[in-house]
PDB file of N, CA and C in Angstrom:
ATOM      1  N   UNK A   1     105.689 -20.729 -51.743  1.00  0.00           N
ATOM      2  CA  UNK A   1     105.459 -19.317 -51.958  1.00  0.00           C
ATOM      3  C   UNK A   1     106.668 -18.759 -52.699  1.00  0.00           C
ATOM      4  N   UNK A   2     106.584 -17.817 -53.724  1.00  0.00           N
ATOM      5  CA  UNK A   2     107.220 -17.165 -54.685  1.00  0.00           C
ATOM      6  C   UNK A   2     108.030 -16.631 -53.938  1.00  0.00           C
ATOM      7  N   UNK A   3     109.081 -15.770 -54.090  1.00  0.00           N
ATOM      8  CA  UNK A   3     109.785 -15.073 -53.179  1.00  0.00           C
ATOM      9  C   UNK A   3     109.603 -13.669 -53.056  1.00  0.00           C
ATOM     10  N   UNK A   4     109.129 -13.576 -54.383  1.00  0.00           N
ATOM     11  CA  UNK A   4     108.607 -12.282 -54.258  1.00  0.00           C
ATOM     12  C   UNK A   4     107.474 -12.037 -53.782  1.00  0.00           C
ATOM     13  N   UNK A   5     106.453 -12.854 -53.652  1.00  0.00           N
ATOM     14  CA  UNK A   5     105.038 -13.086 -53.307  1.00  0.00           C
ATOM     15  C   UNK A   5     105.552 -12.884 -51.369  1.00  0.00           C
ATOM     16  N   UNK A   6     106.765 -13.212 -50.712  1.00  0.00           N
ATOM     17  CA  UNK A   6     106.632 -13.447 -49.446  1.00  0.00           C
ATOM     18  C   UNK A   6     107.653 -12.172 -49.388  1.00  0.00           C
ATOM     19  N   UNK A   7     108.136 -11.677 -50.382  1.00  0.00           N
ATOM     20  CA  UNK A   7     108.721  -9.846 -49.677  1.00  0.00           C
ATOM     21  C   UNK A   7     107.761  -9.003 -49.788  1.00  0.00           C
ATOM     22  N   UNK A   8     106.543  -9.287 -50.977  1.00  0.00           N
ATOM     23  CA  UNK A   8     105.317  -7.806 -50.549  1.00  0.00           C
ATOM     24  C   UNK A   8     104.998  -8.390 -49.247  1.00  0.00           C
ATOM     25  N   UNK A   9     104.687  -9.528 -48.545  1.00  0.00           N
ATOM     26  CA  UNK A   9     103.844 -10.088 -47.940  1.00  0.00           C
ATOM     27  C   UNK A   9     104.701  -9.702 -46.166  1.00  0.00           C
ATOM     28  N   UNK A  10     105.636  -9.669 -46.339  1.00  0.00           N
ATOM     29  CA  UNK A  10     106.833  -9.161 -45.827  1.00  0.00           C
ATOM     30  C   UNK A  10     106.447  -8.156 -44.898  1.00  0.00           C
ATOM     31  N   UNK A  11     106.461  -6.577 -46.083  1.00  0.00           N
ATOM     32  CA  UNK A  11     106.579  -5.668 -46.224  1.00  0.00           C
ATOM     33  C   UNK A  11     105.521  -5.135 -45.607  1.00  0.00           C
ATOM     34  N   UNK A  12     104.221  -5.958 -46.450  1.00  0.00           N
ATOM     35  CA  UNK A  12     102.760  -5.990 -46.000  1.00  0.00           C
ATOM     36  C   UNK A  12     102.991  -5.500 -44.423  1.00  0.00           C
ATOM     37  N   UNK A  13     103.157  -7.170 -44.008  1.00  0.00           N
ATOM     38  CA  UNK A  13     102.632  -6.752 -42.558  1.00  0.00           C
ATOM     39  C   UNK A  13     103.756  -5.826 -41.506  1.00  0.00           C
ATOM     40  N   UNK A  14     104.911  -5.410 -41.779  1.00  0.00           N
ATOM     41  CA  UNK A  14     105.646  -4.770 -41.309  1.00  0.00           C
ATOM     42  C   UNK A  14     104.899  -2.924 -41.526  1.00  0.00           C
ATOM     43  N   UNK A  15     104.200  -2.809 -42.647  1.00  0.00           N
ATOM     44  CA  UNK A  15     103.667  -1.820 -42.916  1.00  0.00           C
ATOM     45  C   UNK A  15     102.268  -1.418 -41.810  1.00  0.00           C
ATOM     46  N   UNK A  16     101.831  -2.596 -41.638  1.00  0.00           N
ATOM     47  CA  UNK A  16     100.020  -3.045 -40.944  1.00  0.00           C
ATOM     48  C   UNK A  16     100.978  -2.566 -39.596  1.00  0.00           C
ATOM     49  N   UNK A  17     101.828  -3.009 -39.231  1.00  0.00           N
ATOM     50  CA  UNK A  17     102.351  -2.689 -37.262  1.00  0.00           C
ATOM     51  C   UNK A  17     102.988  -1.510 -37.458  1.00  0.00           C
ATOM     52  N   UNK A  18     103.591  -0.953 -38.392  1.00  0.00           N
ATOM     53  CA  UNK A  18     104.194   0.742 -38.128  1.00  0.00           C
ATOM     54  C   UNK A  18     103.210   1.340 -38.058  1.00  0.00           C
ATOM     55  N   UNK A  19     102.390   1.399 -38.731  1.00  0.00           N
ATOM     56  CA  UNK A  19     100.697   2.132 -38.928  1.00  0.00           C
ATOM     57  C   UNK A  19      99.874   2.164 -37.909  1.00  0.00           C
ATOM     58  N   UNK A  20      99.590   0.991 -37.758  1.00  0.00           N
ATOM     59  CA  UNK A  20      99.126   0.542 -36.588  1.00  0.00           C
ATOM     60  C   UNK A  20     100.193   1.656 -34.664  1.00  0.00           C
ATOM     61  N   UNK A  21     101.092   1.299 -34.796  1.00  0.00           N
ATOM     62  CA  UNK A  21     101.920   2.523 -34.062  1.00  0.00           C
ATOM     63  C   UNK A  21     101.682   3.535 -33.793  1.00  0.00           C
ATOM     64  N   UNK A  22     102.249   4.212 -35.145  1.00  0.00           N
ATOM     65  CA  UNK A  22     101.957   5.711 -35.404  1.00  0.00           C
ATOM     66  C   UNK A  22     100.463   6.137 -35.134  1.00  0.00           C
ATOM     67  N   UNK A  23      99.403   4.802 -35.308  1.00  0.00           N
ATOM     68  CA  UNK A  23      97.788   5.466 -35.287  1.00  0.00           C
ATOM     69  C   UNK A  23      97.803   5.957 -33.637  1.00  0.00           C
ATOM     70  N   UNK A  24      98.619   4.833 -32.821  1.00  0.00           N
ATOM     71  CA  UNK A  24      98.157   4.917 -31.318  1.00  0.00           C
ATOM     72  C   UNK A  24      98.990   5.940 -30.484  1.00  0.00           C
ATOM     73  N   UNK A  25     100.328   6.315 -31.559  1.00  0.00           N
ATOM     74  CA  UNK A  25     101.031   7.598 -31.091  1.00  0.00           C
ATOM     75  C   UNK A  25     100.089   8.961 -31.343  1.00  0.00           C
ATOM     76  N   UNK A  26      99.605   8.576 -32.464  1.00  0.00           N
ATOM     77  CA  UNK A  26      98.848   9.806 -32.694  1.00  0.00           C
ATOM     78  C   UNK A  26      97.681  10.025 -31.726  1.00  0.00           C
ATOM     79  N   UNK A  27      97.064   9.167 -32.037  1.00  0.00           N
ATOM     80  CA  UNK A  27      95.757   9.266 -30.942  1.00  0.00           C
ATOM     81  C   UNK A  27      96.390   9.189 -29.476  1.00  0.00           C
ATOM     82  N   UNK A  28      96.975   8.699 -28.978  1.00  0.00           N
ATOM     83  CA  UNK A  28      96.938   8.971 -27.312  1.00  0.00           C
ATOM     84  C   UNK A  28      97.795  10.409 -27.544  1.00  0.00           C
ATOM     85  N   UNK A  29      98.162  10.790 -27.981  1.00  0.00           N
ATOM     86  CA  UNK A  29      99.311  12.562 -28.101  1.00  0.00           C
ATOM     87  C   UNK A  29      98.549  13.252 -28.563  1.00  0.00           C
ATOM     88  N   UNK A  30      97.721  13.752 -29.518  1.00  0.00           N
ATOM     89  CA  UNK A  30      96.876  14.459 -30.123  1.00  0.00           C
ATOM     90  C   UNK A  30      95.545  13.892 -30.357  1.00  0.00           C
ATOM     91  N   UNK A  31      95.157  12.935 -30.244  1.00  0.00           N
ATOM     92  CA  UNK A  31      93.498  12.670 -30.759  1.00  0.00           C
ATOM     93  C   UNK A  31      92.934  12.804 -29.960  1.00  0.00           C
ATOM     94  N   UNK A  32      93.423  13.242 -28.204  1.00  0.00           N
ATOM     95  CA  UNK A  32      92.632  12.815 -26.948  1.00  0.00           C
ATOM     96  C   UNK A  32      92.198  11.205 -26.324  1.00  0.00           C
ATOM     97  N   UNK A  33      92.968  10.357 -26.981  1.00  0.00           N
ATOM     98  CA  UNK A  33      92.256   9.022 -26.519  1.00  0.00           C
ATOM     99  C   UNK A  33      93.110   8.985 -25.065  1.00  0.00           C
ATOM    100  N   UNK A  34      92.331   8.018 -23.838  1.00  0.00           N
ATOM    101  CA  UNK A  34      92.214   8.040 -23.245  1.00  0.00           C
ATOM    102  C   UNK A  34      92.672   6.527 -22.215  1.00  0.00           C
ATOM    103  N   UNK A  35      93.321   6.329 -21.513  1.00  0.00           N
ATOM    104  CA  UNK A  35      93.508   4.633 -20.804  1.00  0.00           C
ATOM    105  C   UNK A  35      92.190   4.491 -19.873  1.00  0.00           C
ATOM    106  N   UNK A  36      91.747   3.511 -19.423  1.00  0.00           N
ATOM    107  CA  UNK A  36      90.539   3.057 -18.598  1.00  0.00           C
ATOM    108  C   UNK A  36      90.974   4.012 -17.565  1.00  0.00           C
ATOM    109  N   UNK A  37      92.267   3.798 -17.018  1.00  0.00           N
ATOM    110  CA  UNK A  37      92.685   4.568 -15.561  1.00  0.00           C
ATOM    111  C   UNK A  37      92.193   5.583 -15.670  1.00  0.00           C
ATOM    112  N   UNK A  38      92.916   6.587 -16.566  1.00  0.00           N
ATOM    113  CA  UNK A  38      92.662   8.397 -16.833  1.00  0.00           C
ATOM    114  C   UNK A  38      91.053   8.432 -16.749  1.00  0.00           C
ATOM    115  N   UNK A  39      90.269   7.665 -17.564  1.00  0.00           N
ATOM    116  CA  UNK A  39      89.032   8.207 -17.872  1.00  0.00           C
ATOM    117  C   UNK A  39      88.434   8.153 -16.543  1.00  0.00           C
ATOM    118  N   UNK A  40      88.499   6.974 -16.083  1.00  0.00           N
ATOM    119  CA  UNK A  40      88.072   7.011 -14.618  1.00  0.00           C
ATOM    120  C   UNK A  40      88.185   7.765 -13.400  1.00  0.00           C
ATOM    121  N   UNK A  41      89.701   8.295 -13.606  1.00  0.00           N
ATOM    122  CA  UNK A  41      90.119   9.145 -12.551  1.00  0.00           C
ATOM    123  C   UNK A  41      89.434  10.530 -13.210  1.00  0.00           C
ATOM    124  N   UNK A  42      89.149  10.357 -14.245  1.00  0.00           N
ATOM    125  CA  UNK A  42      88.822  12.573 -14.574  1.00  0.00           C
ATOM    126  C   UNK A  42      87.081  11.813 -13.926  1.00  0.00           C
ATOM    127  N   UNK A  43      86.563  11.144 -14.514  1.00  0.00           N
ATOM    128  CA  UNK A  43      85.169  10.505 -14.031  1.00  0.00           C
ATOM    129  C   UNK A  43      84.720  11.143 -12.212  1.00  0.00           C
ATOM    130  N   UNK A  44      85.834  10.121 -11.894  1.00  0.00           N
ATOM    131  CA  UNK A  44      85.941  10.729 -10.053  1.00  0.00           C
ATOM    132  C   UNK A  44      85.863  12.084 -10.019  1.00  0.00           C
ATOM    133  N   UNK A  45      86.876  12.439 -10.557  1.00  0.00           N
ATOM    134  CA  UNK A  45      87.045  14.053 -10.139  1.00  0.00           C
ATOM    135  C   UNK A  45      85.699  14.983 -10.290  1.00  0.00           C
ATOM    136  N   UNK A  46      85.612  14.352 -11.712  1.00  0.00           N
ATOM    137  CA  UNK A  46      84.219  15.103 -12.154  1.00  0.00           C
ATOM    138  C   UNK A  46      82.745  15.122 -11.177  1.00  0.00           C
ATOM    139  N   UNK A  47      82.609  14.096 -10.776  1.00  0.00           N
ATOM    140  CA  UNK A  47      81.861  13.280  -9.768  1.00  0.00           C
ATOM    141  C   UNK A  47      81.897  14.346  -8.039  1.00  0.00           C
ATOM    142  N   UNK A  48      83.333  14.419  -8.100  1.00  0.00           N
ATOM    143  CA  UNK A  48      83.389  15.476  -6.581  1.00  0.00           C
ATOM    144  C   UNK A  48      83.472  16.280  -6.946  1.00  0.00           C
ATOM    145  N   UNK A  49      83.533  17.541  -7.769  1.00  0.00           N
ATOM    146  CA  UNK A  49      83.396  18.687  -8.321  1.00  0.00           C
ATOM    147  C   UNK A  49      82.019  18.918  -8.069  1.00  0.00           C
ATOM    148  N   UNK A  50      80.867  17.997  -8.754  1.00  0.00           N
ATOM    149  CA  UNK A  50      79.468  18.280  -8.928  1.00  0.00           C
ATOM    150  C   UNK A  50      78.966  18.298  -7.658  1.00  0.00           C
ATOM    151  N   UNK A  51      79.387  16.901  -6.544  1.00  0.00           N
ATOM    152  CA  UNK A  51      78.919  16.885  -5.642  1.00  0.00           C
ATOM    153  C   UNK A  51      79.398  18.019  -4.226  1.00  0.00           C
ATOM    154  N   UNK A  52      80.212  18.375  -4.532  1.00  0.00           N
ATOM    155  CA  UNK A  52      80.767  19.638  -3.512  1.00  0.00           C
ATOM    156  C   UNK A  52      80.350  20.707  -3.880  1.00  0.00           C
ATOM    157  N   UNK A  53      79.664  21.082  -5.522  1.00  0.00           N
ATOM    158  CA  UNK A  53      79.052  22.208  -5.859  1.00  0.00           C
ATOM    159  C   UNK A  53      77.412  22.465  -5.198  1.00  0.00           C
ATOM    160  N   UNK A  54      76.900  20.692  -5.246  1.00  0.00           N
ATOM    161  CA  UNK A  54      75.978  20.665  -4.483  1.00  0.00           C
ATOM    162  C   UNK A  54      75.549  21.267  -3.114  1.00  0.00           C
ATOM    163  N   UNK A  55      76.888  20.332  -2.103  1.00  0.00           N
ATOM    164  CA  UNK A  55      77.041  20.635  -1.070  1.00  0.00           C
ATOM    165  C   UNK A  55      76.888  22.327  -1.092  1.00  0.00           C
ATOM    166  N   UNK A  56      78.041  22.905  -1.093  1.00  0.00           N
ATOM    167  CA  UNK A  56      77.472  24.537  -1.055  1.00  0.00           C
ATOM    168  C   UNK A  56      76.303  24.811  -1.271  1.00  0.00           C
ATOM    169  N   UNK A  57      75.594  24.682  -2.116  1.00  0.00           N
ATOM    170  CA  UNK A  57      74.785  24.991  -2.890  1.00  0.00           C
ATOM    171  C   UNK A  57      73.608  24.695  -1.241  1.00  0.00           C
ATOM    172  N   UNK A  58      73.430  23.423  -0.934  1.00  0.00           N
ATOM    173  CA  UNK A  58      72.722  23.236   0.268  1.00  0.00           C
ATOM    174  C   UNK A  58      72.954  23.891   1.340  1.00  0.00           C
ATOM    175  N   UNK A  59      74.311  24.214   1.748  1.00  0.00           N
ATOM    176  CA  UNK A  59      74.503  25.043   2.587  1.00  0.00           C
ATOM    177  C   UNK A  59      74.500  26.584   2.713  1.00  0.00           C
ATOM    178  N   UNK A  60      74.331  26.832   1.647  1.00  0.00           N
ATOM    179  CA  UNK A  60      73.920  28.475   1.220  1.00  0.00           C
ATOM    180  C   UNK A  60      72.205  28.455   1.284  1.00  0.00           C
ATOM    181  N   UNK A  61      71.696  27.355   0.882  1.00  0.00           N
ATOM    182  CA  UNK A  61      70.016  27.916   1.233  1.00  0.00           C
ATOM    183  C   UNK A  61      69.306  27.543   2.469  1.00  0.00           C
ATOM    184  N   UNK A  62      70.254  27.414   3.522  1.00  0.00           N
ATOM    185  CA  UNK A  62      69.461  26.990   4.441  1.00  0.00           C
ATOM    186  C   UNK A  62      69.111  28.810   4.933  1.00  0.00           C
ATOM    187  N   UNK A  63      68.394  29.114   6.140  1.00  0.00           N
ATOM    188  CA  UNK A  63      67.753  30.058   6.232  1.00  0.00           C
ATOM    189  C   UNK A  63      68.972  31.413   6.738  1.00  0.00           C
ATOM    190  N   UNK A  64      69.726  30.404   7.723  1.00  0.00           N
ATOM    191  CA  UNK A  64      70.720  31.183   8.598  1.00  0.00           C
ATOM    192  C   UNK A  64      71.858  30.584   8.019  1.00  0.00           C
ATOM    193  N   UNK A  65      72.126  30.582   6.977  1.00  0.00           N
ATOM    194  CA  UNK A  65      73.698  30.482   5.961  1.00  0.00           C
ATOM    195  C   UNK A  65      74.889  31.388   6.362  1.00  0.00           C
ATOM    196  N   UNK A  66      74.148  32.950   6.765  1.00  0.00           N
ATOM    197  CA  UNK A  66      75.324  33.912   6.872  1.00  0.00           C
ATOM    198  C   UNK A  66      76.219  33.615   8.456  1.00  0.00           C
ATOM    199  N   UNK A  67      74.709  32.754   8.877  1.00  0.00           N
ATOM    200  CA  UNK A  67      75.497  32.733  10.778  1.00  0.00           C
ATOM    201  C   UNK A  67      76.589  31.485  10.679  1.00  0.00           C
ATOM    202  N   UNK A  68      75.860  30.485   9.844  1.00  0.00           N
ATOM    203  CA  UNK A  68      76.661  29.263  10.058  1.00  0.00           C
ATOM    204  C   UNK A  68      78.123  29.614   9.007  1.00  0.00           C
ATOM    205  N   UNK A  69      77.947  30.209   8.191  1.00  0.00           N
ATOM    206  CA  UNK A  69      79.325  30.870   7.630  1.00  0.00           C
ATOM    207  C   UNK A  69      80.584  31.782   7.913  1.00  0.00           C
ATOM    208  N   UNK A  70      79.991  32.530   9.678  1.00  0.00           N
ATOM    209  CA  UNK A  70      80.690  32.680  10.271  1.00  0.00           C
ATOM    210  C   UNK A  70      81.075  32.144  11.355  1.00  0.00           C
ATOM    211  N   UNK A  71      80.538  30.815  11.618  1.00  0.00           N
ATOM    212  CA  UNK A  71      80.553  30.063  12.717  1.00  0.00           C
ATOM    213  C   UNK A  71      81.716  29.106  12.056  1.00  0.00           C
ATOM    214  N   UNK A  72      81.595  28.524  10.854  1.00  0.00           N
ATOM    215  CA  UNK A  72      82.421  28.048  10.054  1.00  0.00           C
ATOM    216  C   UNK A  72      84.025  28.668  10.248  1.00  0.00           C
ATOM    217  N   UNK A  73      83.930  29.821   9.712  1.00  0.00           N
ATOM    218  CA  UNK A  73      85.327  30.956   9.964  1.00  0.00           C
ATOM    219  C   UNK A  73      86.039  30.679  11.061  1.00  0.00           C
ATOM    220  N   UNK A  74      85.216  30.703  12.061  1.00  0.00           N
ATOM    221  CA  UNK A  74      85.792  30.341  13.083  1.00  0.00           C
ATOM    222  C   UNK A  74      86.801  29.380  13.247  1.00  0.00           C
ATOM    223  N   UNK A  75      86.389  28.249  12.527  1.00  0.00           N
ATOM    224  CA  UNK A  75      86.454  26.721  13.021  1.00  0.00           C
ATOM    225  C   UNK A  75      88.034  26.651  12.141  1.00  0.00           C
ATOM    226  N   UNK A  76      88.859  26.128  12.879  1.00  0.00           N
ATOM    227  CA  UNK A  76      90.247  25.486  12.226  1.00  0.00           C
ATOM    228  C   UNK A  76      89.892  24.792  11.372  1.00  0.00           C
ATOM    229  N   UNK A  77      90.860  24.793   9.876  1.00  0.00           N
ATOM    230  CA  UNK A  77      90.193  24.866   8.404  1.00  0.00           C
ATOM    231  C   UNK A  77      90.447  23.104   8.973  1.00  0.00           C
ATOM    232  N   UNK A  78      91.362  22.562   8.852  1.00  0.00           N
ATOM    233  CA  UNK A  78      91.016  20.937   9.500  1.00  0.00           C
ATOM    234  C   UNK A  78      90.468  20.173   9.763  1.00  0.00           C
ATOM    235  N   UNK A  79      89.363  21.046  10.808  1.00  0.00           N
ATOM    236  CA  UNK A  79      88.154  20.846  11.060  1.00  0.00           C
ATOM    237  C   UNK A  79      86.441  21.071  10.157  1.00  0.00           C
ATOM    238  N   UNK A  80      87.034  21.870   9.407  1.00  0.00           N
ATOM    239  CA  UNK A  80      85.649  22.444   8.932  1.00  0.00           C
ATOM    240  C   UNK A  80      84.849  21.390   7.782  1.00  0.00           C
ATOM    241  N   UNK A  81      85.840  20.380   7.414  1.00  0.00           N
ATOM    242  CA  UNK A  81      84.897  19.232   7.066  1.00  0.00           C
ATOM    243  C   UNK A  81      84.509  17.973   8.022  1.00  0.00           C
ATOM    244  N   UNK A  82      84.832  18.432   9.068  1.00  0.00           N
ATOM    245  CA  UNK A  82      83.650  17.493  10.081  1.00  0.00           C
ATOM    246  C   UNK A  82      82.563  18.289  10.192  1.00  0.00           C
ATOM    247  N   UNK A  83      82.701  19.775  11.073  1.00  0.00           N
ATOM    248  CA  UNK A  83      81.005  20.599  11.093  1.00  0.00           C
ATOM    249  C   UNK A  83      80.207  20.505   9.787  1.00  0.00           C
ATOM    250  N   UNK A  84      80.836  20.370   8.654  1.00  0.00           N
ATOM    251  CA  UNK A  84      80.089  19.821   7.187  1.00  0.00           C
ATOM    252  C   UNK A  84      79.428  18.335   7.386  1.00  0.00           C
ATOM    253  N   UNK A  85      79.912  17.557   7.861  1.00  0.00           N
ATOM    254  CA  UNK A  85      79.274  16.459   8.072  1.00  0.00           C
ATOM    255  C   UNK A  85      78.501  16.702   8.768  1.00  0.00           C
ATOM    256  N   UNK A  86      78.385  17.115  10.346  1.00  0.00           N
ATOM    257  CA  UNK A  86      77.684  17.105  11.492  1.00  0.00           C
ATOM    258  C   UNK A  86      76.425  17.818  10.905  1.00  0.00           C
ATOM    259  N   UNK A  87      76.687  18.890   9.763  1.00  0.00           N
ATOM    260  CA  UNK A  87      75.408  19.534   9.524  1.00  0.00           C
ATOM    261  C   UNK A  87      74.693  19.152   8.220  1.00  0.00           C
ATOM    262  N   UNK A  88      75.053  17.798   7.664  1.00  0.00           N
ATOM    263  CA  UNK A  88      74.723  16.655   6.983  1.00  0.00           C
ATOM    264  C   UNK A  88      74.493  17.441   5.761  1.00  0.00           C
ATOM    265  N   UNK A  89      75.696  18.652   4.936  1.00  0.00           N
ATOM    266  CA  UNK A  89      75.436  19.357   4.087  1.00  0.00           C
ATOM    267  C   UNK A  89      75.801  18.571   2.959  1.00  0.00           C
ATOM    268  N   UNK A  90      76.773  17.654   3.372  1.00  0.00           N
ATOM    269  CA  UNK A  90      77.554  16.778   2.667  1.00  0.00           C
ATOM    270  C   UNK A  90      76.644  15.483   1.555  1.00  0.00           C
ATOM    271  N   UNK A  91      75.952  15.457   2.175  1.00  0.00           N
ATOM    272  CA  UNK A  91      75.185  14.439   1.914  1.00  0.00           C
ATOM    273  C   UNK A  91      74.335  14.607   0.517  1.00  0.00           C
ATOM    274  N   UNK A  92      73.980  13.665  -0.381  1.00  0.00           N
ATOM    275  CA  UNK A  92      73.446  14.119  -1.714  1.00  0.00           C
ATOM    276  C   UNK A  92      71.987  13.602  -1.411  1.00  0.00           C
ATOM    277  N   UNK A  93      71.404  14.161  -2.075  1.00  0.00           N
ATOM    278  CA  UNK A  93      69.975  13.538  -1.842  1.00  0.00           C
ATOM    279  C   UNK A  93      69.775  11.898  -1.974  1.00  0.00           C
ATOM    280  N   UNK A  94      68.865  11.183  -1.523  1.00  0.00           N
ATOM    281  CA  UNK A  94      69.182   9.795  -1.438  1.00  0.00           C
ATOM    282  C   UNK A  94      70.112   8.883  -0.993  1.00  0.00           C
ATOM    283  N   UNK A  95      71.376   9.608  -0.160  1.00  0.00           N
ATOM    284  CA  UNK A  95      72.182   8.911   0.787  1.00  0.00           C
ATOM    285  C   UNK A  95      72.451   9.122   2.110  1.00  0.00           C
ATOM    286  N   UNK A  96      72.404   7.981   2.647  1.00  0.00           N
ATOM    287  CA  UNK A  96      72.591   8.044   4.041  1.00  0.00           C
ATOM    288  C   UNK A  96      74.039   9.038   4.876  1.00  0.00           C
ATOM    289  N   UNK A  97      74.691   8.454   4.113  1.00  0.00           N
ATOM    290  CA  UNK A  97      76.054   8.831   4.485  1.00  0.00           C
ATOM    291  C   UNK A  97      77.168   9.351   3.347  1.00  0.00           C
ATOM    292  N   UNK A  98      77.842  10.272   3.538  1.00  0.00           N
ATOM    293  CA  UNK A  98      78.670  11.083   2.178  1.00  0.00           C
ATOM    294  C   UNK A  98      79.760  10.804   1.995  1.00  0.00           C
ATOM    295  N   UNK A  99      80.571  10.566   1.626  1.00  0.00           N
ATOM    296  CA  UNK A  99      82.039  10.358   1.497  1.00  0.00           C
ATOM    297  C   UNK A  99      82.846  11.451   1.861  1.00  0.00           C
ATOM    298  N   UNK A 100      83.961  11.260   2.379  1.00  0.00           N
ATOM    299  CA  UNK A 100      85.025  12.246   3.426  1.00  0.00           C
ATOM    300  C   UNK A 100      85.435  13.516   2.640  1.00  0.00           C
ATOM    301  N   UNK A 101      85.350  12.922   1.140  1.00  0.00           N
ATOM    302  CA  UNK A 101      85.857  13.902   0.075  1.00  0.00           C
ATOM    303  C   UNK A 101      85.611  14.657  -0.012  1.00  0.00           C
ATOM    304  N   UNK A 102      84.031  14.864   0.011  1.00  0.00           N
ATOM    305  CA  UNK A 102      83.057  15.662  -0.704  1.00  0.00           C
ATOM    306  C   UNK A 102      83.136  16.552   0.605  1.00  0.00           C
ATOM    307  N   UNK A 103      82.838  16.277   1.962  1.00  0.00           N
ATOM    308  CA  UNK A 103      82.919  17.212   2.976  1.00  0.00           C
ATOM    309  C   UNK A 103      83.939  18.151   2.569  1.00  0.00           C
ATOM    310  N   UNK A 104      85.253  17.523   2.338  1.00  0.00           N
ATOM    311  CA  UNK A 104      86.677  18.716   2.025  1.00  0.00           C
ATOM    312  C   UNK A 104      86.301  19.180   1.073  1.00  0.00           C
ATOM    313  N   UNK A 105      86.347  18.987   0.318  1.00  0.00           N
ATOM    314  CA  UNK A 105      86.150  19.756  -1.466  1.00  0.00           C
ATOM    315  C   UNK A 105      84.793  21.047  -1.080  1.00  0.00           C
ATOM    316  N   UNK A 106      84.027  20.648  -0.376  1.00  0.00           N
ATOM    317  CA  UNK A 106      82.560  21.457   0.014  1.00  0.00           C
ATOM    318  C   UNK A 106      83.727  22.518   1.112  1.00  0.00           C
ATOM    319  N   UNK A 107      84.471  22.058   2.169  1.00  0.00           N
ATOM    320  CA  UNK A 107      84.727  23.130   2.870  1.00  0.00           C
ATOM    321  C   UNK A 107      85.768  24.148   2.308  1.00  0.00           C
ATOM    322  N   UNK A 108      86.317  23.435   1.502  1.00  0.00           N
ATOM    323  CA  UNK A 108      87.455  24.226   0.074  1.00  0.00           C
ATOM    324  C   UNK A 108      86.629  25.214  -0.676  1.00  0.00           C
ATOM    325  N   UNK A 109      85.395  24.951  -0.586  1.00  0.00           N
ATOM    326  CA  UNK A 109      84.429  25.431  -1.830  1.00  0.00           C
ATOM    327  C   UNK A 109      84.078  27.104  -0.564  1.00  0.00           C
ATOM    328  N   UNK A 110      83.600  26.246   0.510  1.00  0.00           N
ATOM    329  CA  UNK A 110      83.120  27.411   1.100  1.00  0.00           C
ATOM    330  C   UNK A 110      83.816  28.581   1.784  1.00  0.00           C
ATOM    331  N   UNK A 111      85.189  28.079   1.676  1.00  0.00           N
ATOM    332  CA  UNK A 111      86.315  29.011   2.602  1.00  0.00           C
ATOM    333  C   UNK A 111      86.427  30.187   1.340  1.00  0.00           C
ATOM    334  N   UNK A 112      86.283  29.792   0.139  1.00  0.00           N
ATOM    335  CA  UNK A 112      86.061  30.998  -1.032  1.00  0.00           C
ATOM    336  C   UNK A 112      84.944  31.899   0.166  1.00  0.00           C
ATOM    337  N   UNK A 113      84.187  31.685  -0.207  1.00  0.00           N
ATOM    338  CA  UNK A 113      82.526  32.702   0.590  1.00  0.00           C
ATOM    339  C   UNK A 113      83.048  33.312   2.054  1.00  0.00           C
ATOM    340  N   UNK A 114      84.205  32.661   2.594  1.00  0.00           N
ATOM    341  CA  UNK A 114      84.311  33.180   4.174  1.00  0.00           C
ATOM    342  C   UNK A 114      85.346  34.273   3.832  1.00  0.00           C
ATOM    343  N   UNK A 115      86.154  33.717   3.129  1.00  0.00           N
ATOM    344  CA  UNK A 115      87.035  35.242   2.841  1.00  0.00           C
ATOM    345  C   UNK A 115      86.333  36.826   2.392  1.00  0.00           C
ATOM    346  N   UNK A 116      84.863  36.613   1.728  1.00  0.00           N
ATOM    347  CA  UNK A 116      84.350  37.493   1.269  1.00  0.00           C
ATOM    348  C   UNK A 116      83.903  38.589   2.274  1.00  0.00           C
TER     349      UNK A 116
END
């Protein structure tokens, strides 16, 4: 190989990995790109947001909402995602059993409505 033929060639690929760099500085800082972790964790979040919006949402149409909302008040905030379980508000349609989360995030959701 020429010598000059192996300094573009050089240059070349020293050019292909700065670029290459700068593309992935750019994009993870400004383009919004994303690691498996992050996407997953906003995924979750997103996931108990919907399902605790639910939850309320079930526990506001049952008939006597206003009684069990002050029966709720009552209850040491600690507690108020177990009576969420016990009154299986937690639960999404098609599951047996709800995850611990969604009870809290639902009794977070509803302590808004008890202050009212």
């Amino acid at each position: 190989m020429k010598p000059e033929t192996k300094g573009k060639v050089t240059f070349g690929v020293w050019g292909l990995i700065c670029g290459a760099v700068i593309a992935m500085i750019i994009g993870f800082a400004w383009g919004g790109w994303l690691t498996g972790g992050t996407a997953q964790k906003m995924t979750d979040e997103a996931v108990l947001a919907s399902q605790a919006a639910i939850c309320v949402a079930q526990f506001m149409k049952q008939p006597n909402h206003e009684e069990k909302l002050k029966e709720l008040g009552k209850i040491d905030s600690w507690k108020r995602s177990e009576f969420i379980e016990k009154g299986g508000w937690d639960k999404m349609p098609g599951q047996e059993k709800a995850d611990s989360l969604v009870s809290q995030a639902c009794a977070k959701g509803l302590e808004v409505l008890i202050s009212k």
